[in-house]
PDB file of N, CA and C in Angstrom:
ATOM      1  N   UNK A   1     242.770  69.035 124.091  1.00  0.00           N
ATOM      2  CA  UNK A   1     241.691  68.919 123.116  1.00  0.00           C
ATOM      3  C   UNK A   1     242.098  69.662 121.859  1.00  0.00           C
ATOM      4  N   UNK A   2     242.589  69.229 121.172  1.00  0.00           N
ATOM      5  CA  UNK A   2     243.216  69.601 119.598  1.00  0.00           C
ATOM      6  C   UNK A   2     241.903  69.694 118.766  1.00  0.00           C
ATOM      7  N   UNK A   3     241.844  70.890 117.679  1.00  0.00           N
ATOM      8  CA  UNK A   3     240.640  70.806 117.002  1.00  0.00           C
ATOM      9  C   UNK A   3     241.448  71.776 115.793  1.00  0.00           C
ATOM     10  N   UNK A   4     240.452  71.809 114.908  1.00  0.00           N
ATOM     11  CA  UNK A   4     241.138  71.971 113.466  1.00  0.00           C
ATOM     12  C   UNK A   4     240.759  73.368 113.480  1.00  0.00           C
ATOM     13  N   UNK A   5     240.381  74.535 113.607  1.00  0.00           N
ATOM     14  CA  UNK A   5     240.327  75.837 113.450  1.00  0.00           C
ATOM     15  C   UNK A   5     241.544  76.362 114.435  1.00  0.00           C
ATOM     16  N   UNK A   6     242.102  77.408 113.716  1.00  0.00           N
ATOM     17  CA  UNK A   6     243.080  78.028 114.149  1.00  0.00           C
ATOM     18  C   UNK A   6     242.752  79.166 115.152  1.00  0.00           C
ATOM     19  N   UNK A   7     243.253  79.132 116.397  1.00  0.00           N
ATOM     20  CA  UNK A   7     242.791  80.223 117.181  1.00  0.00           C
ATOM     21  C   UNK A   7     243.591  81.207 117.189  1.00  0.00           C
ATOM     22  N   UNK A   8     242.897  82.401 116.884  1.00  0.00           N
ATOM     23  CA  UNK A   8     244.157  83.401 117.089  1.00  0.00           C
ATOM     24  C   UNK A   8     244.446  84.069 118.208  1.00  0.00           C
ATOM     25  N   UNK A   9     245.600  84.273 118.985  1.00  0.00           N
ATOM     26  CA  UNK A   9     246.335  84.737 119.882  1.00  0.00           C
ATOM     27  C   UNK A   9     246.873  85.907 119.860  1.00  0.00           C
ATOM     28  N   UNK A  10     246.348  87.235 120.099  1.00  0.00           N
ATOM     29  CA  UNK A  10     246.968  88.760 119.879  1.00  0.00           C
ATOM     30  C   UNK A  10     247.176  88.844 121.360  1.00  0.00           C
ATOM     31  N   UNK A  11     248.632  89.636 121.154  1.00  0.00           N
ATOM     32  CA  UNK A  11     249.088  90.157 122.652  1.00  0.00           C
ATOM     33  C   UNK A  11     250.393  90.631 122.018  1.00  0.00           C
ATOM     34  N   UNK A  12     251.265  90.578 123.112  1.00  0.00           N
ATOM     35  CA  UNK A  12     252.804  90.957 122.941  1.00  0.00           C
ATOM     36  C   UNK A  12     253.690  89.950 123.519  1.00  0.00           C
ATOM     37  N   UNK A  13     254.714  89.352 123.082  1.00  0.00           N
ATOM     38  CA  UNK A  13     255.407  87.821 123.428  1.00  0.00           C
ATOM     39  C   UNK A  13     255.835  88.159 125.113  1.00  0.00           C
ATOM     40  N   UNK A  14     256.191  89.279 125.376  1.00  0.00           N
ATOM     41  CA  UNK A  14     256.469  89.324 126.840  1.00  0.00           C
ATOM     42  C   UNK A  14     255.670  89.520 128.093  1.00  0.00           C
ATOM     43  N   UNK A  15     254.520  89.715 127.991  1.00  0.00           N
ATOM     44  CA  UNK A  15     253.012  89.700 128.768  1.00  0.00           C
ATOM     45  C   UNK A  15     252.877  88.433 129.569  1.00  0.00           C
ATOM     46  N   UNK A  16     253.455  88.489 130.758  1.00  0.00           N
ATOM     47  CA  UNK A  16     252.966  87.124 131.591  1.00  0.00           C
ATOM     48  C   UNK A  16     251.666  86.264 131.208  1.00  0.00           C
ATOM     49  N   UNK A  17     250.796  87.198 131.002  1.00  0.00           N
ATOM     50  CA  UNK A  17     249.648  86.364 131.203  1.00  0.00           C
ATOM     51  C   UNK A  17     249.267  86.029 129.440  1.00  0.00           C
ATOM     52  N   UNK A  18     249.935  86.363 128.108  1.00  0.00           N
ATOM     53  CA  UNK A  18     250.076  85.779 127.265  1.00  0.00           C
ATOM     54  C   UNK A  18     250.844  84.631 126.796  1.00  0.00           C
ATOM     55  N   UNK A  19     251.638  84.878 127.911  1.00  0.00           N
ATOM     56  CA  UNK A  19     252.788  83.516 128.008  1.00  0.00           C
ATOM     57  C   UNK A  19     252.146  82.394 128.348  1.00  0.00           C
ATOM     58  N   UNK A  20     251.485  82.564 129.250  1.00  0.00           N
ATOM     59  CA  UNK A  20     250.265  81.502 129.890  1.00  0.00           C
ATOM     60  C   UNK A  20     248.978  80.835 129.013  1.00  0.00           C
ATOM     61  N   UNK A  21     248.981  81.904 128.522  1.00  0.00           N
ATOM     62  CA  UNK A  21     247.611  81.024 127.699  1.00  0.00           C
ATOM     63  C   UNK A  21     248.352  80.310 126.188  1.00  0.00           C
ATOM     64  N   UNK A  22     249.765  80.813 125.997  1.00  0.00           N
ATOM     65  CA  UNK A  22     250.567  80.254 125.012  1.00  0.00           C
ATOM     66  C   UNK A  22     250.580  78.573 124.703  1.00  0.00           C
ATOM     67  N   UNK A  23     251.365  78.591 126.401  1.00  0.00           N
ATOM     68  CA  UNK A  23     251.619  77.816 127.110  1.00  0.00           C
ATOM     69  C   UNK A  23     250.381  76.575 127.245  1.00  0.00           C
ATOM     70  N   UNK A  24     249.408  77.159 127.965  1.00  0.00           N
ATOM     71  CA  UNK A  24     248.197  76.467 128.195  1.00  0.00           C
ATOM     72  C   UNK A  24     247.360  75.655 126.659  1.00  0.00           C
ATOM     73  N   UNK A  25     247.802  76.640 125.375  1.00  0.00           N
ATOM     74  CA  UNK A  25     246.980  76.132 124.384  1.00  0.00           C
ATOM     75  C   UNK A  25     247.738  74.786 123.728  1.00  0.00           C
ATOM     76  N   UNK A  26     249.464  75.174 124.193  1.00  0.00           N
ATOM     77  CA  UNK A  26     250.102  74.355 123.592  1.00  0.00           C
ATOM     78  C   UNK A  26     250.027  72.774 124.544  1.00  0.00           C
ATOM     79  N   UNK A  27     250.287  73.105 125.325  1.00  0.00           N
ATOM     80  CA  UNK A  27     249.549  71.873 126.179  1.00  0.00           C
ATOM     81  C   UNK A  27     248.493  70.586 126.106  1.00  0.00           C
ATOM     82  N   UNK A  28     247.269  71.654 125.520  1.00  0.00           N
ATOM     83  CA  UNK A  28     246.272  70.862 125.072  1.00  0.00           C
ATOM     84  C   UNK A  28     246.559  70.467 123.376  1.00  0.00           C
ATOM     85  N   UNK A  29     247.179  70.863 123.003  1.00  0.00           N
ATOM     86  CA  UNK A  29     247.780  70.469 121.704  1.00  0.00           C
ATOM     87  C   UNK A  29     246.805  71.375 120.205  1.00  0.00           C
ATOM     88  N   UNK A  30     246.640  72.396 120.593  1.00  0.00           N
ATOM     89  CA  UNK A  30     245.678  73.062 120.266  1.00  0.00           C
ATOM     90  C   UNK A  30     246.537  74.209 119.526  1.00  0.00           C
ATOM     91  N   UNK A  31     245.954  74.037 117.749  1.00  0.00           N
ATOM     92  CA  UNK A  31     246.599  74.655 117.095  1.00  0.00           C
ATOM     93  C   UNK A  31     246.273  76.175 116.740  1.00  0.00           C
ATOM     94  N   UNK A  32     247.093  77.098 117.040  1.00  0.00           N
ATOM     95  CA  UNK A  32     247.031  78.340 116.934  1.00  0.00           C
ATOM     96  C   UNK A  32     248.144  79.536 116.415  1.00  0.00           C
ATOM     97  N   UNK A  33     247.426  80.701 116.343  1.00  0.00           N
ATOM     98  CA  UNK A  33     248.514  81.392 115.329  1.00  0.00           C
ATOM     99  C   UNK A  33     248.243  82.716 116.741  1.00  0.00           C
ATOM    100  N   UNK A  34     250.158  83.147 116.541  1.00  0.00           N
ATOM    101  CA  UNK A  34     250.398  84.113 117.575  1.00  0.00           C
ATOM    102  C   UNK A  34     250.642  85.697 116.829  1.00  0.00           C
ATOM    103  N   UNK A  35     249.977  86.749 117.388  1.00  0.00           N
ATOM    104  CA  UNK A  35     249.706  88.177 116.422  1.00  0.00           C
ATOM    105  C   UNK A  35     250.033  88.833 117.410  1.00  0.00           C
ATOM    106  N   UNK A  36     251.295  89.280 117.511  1.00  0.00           N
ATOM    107  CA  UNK A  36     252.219  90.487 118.105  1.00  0.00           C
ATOM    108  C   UNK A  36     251.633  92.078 117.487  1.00  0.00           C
ATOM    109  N   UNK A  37     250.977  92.342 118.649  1.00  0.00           N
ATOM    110  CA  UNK A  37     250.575  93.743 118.590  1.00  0.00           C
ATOM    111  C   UNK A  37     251.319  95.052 118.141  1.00  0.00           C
ATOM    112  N   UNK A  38     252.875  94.466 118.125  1.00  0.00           N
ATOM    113  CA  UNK A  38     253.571  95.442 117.881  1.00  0.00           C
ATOM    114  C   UNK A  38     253.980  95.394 116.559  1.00  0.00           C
ATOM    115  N   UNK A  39     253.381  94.613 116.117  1.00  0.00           N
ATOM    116  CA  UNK A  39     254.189  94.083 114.194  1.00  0.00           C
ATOM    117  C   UNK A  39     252.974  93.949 113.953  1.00  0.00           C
ATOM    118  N   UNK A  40     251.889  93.652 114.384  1.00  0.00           N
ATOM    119  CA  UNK A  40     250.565  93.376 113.537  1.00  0.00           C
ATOM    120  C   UNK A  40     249.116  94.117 114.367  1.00  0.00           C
ATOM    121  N   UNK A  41     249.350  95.729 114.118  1.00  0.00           N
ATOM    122  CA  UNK A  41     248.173  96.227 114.458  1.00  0.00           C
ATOM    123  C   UNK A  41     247.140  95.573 115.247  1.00  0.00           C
ATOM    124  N   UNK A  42     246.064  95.512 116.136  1.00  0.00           N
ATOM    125  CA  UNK A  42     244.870  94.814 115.787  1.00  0.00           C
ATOM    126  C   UNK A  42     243.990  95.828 115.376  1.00  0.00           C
ATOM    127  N   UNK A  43     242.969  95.016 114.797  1.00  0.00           N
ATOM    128  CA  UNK A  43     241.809  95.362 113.746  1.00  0.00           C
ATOM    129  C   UNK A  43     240.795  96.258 114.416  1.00  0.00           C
ATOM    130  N   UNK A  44     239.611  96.748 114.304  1.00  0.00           N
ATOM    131  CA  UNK A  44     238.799  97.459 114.339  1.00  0.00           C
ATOM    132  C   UNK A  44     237.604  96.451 114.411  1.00  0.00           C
ATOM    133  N   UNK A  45     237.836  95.379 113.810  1.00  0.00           N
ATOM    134  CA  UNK A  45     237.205  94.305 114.066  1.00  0.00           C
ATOM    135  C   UNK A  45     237.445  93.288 115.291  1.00  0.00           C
ATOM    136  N   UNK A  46     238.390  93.123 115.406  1.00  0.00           N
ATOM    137  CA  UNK A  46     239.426  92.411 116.457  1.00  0.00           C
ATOM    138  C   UNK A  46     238.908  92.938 117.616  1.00  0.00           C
ATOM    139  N   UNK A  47     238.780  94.228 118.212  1.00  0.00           N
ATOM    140  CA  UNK A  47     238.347  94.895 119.036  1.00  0.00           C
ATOM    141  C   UNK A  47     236.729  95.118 119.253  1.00  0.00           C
ATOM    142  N   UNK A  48     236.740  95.328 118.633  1.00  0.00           N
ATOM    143  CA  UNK A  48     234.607  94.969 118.583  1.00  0.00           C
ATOM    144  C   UNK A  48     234.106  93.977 118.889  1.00  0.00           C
ATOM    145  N   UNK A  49     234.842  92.750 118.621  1.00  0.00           N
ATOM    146  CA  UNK A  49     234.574  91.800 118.946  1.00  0.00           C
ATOM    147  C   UNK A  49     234.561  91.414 120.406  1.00  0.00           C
ATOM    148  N   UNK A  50     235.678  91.536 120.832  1.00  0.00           N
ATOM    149  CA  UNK A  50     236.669  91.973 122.015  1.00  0.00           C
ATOM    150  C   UNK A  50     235.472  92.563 122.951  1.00  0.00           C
ATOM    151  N   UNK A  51     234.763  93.710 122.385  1.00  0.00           N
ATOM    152  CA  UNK A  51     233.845  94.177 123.560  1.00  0.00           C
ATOM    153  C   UNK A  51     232.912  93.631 123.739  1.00  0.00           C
ATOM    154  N   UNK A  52     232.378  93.018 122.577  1.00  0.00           N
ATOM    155  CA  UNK A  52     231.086  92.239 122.717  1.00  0.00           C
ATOM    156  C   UNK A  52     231.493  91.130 123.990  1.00  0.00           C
ATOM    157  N   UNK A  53     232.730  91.112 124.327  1.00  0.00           N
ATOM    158  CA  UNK A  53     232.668  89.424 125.178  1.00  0.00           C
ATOM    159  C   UNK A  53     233.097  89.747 126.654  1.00  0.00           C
ATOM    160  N   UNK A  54     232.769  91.052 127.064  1.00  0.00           N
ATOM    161  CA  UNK A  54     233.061  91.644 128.271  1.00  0.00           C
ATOM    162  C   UNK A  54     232.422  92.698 128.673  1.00  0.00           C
ATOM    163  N   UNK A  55     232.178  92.313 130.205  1.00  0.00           N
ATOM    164  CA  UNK A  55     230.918  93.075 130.270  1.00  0.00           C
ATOM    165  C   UNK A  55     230.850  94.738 130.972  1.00  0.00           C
ATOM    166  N   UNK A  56     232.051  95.128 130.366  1.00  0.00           N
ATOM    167  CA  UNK A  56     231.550  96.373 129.943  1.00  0.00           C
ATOM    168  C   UNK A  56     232.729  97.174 129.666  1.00  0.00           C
ATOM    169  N   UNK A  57     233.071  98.125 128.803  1.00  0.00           N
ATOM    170  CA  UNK A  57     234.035  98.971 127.573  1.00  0.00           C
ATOM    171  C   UNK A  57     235.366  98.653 128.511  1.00  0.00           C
ATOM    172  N   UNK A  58     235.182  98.968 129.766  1.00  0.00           N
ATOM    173  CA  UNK A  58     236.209  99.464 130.786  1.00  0.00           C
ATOM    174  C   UNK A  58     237.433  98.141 130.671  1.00  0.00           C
ATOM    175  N   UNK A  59     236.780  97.296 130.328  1.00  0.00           N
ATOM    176  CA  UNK A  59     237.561  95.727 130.802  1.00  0.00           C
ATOM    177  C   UNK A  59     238.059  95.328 129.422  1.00  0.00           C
ATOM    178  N   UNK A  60     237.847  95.735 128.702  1.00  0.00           N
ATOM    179  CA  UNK A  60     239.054  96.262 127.431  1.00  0.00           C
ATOM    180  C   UNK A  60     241.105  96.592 127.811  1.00  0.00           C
ATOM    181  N   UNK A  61     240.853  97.846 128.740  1.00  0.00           N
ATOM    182  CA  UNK A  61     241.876  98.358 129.109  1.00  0.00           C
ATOM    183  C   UNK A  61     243.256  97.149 130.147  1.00  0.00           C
ATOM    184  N   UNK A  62     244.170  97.613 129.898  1.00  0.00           N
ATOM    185  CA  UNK A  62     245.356  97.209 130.592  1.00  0.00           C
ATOM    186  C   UNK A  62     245.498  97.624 131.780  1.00  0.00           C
ATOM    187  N   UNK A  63     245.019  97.564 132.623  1.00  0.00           N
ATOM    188  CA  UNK A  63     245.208  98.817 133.867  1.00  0.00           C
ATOM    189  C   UNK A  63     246.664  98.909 134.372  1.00  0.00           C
ATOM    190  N   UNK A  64     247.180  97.492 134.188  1.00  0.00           N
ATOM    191  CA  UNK A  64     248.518  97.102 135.166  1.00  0.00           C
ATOM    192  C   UNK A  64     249.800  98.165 134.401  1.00  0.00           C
ATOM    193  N   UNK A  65     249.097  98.173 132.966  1.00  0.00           N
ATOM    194  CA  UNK A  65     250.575  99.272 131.753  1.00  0.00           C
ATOM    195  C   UNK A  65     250.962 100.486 132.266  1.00  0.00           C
ATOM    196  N   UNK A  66     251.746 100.769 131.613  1.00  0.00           N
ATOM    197  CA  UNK A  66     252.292 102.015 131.522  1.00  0.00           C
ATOM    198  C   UNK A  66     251.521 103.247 130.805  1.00  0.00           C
ATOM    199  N   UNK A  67     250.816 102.313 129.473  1.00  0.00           N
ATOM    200  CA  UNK A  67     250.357 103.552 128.608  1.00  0.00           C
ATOM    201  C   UNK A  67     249.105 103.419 129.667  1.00  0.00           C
ATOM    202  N   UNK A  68     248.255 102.980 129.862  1.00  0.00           N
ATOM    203  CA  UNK A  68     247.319 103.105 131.191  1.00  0.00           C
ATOM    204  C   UNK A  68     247.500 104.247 132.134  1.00  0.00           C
ATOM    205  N   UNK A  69     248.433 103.716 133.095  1.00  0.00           N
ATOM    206  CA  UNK A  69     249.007 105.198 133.914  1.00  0.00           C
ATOM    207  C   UNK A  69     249.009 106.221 133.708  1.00  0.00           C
ATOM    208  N   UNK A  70     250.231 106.136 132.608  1.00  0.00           N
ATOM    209  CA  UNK A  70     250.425 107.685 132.070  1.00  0.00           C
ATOM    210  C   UNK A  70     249.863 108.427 131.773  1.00  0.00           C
ATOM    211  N   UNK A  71     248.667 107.825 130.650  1.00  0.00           N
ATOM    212  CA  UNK A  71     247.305 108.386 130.179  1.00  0.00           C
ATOM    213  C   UNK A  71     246.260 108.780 130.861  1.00  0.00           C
ATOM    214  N   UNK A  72     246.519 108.006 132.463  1.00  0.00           N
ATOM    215  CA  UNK A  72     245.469 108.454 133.225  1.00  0.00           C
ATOM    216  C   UNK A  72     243.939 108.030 132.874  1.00  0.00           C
ATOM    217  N   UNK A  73     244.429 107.100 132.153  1.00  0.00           N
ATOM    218  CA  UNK A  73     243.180 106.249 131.899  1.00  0.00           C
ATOM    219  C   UNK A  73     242.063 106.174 133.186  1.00  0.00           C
ATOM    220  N   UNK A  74     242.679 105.971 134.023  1.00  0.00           N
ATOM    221  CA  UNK A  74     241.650 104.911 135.364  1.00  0.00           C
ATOM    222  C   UNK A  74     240.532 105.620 135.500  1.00  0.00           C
ATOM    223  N   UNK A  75     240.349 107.338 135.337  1.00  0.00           N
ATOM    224  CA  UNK A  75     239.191 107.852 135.383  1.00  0.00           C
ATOM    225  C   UNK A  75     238.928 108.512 134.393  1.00  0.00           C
ATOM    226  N   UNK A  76     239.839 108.690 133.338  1.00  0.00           N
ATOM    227  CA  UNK A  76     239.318 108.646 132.004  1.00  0.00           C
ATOM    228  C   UNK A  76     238.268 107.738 131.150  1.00  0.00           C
ATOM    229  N   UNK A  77     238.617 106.284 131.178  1.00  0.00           N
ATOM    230  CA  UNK A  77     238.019 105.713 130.963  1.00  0.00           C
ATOM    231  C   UNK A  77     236.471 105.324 131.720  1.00  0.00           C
ATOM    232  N   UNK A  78     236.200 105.647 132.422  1.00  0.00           N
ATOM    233  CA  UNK A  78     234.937 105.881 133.353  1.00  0.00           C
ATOM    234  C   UNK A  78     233.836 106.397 132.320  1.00  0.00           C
ATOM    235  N   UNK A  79     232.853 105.609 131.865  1.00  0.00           N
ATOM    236  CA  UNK A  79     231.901 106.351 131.159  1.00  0.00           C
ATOM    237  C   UNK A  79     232.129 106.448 130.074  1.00  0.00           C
ATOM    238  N   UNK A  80     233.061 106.140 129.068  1.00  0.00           N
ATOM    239  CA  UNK A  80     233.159 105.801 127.777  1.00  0.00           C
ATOM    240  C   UNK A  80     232.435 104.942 126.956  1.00  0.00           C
ATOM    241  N   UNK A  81     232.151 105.217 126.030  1.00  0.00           N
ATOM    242  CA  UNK A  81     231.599 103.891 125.167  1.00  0.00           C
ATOM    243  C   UNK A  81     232.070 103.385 124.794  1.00  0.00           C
ATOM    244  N   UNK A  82     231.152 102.387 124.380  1.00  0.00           N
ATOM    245  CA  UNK A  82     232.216 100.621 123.802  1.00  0.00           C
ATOM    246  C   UNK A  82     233.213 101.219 122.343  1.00  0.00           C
ATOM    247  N   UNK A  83     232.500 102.834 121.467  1.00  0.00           N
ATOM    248  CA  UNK A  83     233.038 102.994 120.639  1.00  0.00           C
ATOM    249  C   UNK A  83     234.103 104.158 120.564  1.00  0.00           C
ATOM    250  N   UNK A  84     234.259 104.824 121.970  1.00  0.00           N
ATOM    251  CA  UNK A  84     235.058 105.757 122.276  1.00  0.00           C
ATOM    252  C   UNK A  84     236.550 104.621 122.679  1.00  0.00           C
ATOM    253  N   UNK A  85     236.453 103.481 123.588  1.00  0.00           N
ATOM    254  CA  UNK A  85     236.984 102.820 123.674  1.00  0.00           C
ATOM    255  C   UNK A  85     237.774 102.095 122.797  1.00  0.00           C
ATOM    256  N   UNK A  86     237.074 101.584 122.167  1.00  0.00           N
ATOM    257  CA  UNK A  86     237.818 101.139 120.537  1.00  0.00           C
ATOM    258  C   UNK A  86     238.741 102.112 119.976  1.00  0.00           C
ATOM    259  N   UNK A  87     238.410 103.196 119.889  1.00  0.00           N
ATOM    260  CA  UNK A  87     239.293 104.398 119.170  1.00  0.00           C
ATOM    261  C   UNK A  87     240.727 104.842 120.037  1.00  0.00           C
ATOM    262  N   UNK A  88     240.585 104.631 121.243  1.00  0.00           N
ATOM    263  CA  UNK A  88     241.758 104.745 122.040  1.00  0.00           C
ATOM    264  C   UNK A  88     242.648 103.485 121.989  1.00  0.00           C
ATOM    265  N   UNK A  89     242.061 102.209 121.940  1.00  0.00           N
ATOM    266  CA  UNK A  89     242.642 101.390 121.824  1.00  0.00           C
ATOM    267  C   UNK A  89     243.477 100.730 120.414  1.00  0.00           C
ATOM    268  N   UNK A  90     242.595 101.535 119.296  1.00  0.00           N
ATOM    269  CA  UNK A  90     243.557 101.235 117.828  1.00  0.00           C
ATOM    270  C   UNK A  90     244.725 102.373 118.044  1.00  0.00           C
ATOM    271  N   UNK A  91     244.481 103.398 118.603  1.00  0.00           N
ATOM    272  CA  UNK A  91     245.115 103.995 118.612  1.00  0.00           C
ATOM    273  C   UNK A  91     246.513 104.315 119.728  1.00  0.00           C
ATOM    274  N   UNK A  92     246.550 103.398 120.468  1.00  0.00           N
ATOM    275  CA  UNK A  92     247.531 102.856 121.592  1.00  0.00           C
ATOM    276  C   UNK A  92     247.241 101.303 121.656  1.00  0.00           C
ATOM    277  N   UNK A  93     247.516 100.558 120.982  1.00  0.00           N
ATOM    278  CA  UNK A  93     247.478  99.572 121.425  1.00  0.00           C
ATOM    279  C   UNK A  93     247.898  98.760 122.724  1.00  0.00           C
ATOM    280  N   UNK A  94     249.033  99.302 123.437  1.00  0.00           N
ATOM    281  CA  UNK A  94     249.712  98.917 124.678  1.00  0.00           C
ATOM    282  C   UNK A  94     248.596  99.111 125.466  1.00  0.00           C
ATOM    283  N   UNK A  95     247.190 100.027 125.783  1.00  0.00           N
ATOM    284  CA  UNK A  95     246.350  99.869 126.359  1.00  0.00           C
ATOM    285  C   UNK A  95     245.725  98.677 126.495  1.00  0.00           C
ATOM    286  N   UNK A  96     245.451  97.552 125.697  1.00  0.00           N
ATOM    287  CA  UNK A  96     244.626  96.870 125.449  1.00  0.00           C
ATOM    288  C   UNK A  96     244.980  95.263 126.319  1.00  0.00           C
ATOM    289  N   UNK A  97     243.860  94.956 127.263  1.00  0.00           N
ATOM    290  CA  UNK A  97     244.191  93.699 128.238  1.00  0.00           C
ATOM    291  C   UNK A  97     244.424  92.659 127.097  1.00  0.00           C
ATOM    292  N   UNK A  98     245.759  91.968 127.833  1.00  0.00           N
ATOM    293  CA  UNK A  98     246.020  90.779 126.925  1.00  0.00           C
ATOM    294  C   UNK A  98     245.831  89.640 127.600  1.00  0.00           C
ATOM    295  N   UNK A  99     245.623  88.234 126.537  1.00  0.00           N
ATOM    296  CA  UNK A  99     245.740  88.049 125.637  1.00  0.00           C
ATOM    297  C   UNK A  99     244.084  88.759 124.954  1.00  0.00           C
ATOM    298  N   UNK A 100     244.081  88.518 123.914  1.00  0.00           N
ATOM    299  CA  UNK A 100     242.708  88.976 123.292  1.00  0.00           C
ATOM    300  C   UNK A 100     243.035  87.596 122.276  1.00  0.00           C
ATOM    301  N   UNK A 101     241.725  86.149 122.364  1.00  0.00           N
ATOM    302  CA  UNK A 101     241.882  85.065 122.166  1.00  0.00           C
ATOM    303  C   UNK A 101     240.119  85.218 120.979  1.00  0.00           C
ATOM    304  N   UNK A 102     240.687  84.859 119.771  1.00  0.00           N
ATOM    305  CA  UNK A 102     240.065  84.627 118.844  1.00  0.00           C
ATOM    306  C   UNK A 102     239.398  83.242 118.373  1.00  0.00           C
ATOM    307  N   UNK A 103     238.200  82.360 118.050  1.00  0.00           N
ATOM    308  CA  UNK A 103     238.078  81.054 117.538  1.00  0.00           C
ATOM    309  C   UNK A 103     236.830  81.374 116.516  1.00  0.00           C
ATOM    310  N   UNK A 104     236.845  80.647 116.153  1.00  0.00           N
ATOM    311  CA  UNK A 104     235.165  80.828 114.921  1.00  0.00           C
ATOM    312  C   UNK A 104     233.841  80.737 116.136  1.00  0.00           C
ATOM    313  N   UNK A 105     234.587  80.319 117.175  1.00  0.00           N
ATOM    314  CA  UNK A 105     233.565  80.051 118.430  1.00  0.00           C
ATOM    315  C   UNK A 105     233.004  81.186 118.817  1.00  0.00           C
ATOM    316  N   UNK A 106     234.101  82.134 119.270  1.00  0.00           N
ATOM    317  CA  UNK A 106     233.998  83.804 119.792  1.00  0.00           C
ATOM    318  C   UNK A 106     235.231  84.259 120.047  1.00  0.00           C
ATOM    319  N   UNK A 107     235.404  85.326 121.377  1.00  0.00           N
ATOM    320  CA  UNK A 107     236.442  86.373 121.755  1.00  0.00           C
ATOM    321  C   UNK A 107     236.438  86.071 123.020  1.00  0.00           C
ATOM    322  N   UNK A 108     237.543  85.762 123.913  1.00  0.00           N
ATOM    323  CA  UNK A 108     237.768  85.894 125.399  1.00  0.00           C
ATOM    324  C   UNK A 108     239.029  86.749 125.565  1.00  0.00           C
ATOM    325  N   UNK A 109     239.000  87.703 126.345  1.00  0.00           N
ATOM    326  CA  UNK A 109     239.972  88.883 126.701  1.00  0.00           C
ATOM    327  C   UNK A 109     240.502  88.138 128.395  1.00  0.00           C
ATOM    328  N   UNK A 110     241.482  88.026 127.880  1.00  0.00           N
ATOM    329  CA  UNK A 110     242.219  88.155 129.079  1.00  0.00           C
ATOM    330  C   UNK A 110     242.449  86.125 129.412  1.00  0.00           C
ATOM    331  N   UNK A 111     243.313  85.874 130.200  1.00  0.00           N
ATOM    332  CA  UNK A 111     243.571  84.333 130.338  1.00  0.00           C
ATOM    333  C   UNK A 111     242.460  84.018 131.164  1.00  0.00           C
ATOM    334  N   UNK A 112     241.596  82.946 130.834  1.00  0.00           N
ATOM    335  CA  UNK A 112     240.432  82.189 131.670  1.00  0.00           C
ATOM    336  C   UNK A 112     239.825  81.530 131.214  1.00  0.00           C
ATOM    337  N   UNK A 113     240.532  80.114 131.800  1.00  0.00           N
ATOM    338  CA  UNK A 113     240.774  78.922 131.573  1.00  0.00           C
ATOM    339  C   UNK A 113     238.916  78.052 130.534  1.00  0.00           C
ATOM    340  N   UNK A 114     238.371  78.406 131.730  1.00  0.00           N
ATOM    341  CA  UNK A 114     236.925  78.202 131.039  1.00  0.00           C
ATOM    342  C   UNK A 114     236.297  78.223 130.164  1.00  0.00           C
ATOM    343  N   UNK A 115     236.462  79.831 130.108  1.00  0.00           N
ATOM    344  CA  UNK A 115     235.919  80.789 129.204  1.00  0.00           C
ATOM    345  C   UNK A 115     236.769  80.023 127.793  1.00  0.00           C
ATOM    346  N   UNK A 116     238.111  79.830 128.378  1.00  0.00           N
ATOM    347  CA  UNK A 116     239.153  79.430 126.948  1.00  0.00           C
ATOM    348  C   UNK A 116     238.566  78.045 126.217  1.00  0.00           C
ATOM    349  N   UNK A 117     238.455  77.203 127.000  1.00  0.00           N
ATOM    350  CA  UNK A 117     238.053  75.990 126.573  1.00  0.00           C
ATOM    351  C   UNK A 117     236.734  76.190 125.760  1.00  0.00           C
ATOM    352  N   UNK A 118     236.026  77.042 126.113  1.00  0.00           N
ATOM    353  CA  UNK A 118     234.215  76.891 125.197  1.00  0.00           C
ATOM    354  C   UNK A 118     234.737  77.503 123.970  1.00  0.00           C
ATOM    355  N   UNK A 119     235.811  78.025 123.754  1.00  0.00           N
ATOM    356  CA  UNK A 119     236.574  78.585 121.809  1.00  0.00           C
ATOM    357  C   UNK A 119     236.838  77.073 121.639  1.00  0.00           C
ATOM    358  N   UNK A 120     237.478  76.501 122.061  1.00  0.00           N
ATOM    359  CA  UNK A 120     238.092  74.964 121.281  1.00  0.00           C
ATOM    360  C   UNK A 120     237.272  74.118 120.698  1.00  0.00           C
TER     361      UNK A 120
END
């Protein structure tokens, strides 16, 4: 299902599960622009958005990473707010579950398939 707004795609090119929804958009022939976290910040906006579409601060995070681990996130993050969250996450981005999928539609975090199709 090809449609004329550009979806944007933030992650990092080597992220299995960004590869997948790469993959998956190109498939449907569905035109989109790809935003490497490591060359292109994400926004403060990007992320706000991001929380609004999950149901709750925690599901933001990467759990499977490294900066996750190390940081000791898993019970750090316990009880944070949606805006304490944001601030850790501009500020480490490697925390942040990928893909994070943009449309004029809304925000879906993370690959799901469903959820993906109601942006197109």
């Amino acid at each position: 299902m090809a449609g004329t707004s550009i979806i944007e795609v933030w992650g990092i090119p080597t992220c299995g599960t960004v590869k997948k929804t790469l993959k998956h958009l190109q498939s449907l022939g569905v035109v989109h622009e790809f935003k490497d976290f490591r060359q292109t910040p994400p926004t403060r906006d990007l992320l706000t958005h991001a929380l609004r579409s999950v149901s709750a601060p925690k599901k933001l995070f990467n759990t499977s990473g490294a900066s996750y681990r190390e940081g000791r996130w898993g019970t750090r993050a316990d009880g944070m707010t949606g805006t304490e969250v944001v601030e850790a996450l501009l500020a480490d981005p490697m925390l942040i579950k990928r893909p994070i999928i943009r449309s004029p539609k809304g925000t879906v975090v993370g690959f799901n398939e469903a959820a993906l199709q109601k942006l197109l």
